[in-house]
N, C-alpha and C. Protein backbone atom coordinates (compact mmCIF):
# COMPACT_ATOMS: atom_id res chain seq x y z
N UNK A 1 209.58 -15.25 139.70
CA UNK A 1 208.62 -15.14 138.61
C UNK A 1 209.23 -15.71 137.33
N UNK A 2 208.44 -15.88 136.50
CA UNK A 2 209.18 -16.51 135.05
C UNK A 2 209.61 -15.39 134.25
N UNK A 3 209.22 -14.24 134.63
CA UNK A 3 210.26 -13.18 133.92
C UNK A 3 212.22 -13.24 134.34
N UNK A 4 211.70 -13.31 135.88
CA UNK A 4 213.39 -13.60 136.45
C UNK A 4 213.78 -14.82 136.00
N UNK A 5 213.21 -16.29 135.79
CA UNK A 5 213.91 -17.15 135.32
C UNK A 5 214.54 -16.72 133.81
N UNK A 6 213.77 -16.36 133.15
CA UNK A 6 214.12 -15.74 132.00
C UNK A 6 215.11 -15.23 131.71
N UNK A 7 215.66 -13.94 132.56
CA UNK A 7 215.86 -13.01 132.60
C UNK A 7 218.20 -14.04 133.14
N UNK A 8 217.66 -14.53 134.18
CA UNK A 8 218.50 -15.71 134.24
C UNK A 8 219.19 -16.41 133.22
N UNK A 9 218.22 -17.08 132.96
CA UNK A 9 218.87 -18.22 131.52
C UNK A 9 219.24 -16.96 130.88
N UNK A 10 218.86 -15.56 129.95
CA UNK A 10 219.06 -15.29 129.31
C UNK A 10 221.44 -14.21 129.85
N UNK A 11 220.85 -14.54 130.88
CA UNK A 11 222.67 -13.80 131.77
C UNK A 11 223.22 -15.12 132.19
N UNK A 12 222.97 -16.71 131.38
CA UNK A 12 223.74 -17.62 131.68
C UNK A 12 223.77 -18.02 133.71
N UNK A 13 223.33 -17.41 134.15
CA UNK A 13 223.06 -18.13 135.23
C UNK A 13 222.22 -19.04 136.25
N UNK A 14 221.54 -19.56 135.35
CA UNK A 14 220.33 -20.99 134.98
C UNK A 14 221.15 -22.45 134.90
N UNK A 15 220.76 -23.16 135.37
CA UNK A 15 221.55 -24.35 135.03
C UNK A 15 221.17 -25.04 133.52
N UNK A 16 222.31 -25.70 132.73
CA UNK A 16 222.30 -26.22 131.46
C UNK A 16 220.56 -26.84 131.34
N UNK A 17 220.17 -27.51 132.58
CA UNK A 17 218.60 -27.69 132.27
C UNK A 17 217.80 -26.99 131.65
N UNK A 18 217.59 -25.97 132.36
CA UNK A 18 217.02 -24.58 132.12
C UNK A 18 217.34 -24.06 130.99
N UNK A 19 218.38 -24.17 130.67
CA UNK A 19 218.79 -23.76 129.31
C UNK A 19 218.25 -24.07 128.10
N UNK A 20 218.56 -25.53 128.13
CA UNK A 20 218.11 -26.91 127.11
C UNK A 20 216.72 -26.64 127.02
N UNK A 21 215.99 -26.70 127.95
CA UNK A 21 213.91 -26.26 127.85
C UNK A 21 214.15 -25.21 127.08
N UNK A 22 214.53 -23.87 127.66
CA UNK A 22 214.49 -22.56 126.69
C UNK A 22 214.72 -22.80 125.32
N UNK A 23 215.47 -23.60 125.33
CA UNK A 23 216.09 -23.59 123.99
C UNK A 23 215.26 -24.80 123.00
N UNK A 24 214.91 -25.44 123.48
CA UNK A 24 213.85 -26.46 123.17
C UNK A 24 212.67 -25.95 122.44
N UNK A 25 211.91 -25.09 123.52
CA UNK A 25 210.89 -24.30 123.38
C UNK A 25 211.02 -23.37 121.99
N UNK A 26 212.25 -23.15 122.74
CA UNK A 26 212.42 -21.33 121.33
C UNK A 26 212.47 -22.12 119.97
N UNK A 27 213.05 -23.36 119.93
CA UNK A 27 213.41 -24.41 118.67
C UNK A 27 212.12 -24.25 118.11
N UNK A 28 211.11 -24.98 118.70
CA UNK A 28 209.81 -25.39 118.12
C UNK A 28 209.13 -24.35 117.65
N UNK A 29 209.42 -23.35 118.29
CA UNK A 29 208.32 -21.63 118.24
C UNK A 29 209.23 -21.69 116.65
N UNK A 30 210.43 -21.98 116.50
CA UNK A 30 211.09 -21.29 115.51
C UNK A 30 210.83 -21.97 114.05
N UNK A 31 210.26 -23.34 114.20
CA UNK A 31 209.92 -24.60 113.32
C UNK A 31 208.42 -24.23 113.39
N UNK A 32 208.00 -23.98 113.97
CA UNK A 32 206.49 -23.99 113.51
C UNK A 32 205.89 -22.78 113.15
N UNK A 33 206.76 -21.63 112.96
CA UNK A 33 206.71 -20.88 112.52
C UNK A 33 207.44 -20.15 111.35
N UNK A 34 207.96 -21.59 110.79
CA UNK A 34 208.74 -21.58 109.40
C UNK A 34 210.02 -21.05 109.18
N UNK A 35 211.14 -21.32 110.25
CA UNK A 35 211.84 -20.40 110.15
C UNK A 35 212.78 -21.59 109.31
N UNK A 36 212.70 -22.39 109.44
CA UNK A 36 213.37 -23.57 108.75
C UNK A 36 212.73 -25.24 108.96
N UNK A 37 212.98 -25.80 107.87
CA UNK A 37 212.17 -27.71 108.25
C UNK A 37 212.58 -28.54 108.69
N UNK A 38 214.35 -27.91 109.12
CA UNK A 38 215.11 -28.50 110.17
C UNK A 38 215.25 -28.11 111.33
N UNK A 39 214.91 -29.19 112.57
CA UNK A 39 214.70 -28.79 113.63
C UNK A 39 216.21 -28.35 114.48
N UNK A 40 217.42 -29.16 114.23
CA UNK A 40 218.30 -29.01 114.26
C UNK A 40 218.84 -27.17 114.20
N UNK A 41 218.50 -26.53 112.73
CA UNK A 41 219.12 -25.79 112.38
C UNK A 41 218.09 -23.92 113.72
N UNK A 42 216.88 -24.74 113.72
CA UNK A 42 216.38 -24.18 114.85
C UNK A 42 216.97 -23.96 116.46
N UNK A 43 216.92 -25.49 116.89
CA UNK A 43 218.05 -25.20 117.86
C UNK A 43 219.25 -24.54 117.83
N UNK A 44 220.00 -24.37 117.28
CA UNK A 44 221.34 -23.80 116.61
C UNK A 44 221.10 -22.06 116.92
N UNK A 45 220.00 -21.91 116.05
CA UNK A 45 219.29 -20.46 116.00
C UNK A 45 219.04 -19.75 117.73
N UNK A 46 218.28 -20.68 118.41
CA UNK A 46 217.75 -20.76 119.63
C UNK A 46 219.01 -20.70 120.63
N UNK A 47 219.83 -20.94 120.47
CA UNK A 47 221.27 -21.06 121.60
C UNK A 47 221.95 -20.04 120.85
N UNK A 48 222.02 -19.80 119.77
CA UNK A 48 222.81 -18.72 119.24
C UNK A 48 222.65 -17.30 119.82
N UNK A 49 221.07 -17.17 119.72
CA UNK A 49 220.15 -15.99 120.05
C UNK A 49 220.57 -15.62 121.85
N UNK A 50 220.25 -16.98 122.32
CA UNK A 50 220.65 -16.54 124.05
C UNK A 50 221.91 -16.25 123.89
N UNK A 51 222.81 -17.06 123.45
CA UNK A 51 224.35 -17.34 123.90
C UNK A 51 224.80 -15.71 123.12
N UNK A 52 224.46 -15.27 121.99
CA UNK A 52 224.98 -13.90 121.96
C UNK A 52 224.47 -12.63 122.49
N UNK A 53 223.20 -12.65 122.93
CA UNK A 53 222.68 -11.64 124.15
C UNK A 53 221.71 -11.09 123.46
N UNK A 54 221.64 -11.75 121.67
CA UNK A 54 220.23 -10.40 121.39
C UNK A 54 218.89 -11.17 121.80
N UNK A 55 218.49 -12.33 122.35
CA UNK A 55 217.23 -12.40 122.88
C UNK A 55 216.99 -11.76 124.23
N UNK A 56 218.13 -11.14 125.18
CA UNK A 56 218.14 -10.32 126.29
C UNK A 56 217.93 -9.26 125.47
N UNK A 57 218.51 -8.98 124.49
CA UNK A 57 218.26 -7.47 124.34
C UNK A 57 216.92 -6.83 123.85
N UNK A 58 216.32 -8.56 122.98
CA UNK A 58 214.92 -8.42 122.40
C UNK A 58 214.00 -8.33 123.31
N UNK A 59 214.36 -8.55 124.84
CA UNK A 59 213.22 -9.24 125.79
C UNK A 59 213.79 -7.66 126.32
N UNK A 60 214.32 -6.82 126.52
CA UNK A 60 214.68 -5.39 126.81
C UNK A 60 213.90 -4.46 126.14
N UNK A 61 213.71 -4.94 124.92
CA UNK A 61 213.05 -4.18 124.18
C UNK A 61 211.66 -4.14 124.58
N UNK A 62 211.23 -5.52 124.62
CA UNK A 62 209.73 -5.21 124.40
C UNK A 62 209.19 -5.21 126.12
N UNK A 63 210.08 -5.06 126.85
CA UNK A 63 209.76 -4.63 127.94
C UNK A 63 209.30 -2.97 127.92
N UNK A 64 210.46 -2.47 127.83
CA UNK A 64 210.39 -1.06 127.37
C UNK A 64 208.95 -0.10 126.18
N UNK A 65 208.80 -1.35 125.57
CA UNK A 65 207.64 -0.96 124.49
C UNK A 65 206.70 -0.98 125.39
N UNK A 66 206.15 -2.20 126.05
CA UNK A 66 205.21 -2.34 127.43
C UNK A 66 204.79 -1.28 127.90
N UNK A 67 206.20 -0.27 128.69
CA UNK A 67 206.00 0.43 129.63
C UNK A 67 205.07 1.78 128.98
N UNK A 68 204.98 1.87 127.73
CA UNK A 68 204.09 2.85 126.59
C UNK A 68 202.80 2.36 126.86
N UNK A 69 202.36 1.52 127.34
CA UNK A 69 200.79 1.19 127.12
C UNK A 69 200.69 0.30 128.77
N UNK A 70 201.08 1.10 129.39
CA UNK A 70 200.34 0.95 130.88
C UNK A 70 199.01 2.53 131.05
């Protein structure tokens, strides 16, 4: 499922492909939603976030919030 790919890239065991899209993706979400007008400094943001574990921990979270509104 694309939660487990996720879940993958986000424990580094995805190949650098997989990575690069995630990180691609998360770039643009992060630019078009003003986080800066450099796309560069987005990516940066986007590999930072996986590579130190708090987008696992953010994607932990709102799993957990989920499980409140089943």
């Amino acid at each position: 499922t694309n939660a487990n790919i996720i879940r993958d890239i986000f424990s580094g065991k995805k190949t650098k492909g997989c990575f690069t899209t995630v990180t691609a993706n998360a770039a643009m979400a992060l630019y078009c939603s003003n986080f800066s007008k450099d796309l560069i400094i987005c990516k940066n943001a986007a590999e930072e976030s996986i590579i130190s574990g708090n987008a696992n921990r953010k994607l932990e979270q709102l799993i957990e919030l989920g499980k409140n509104y089943r």
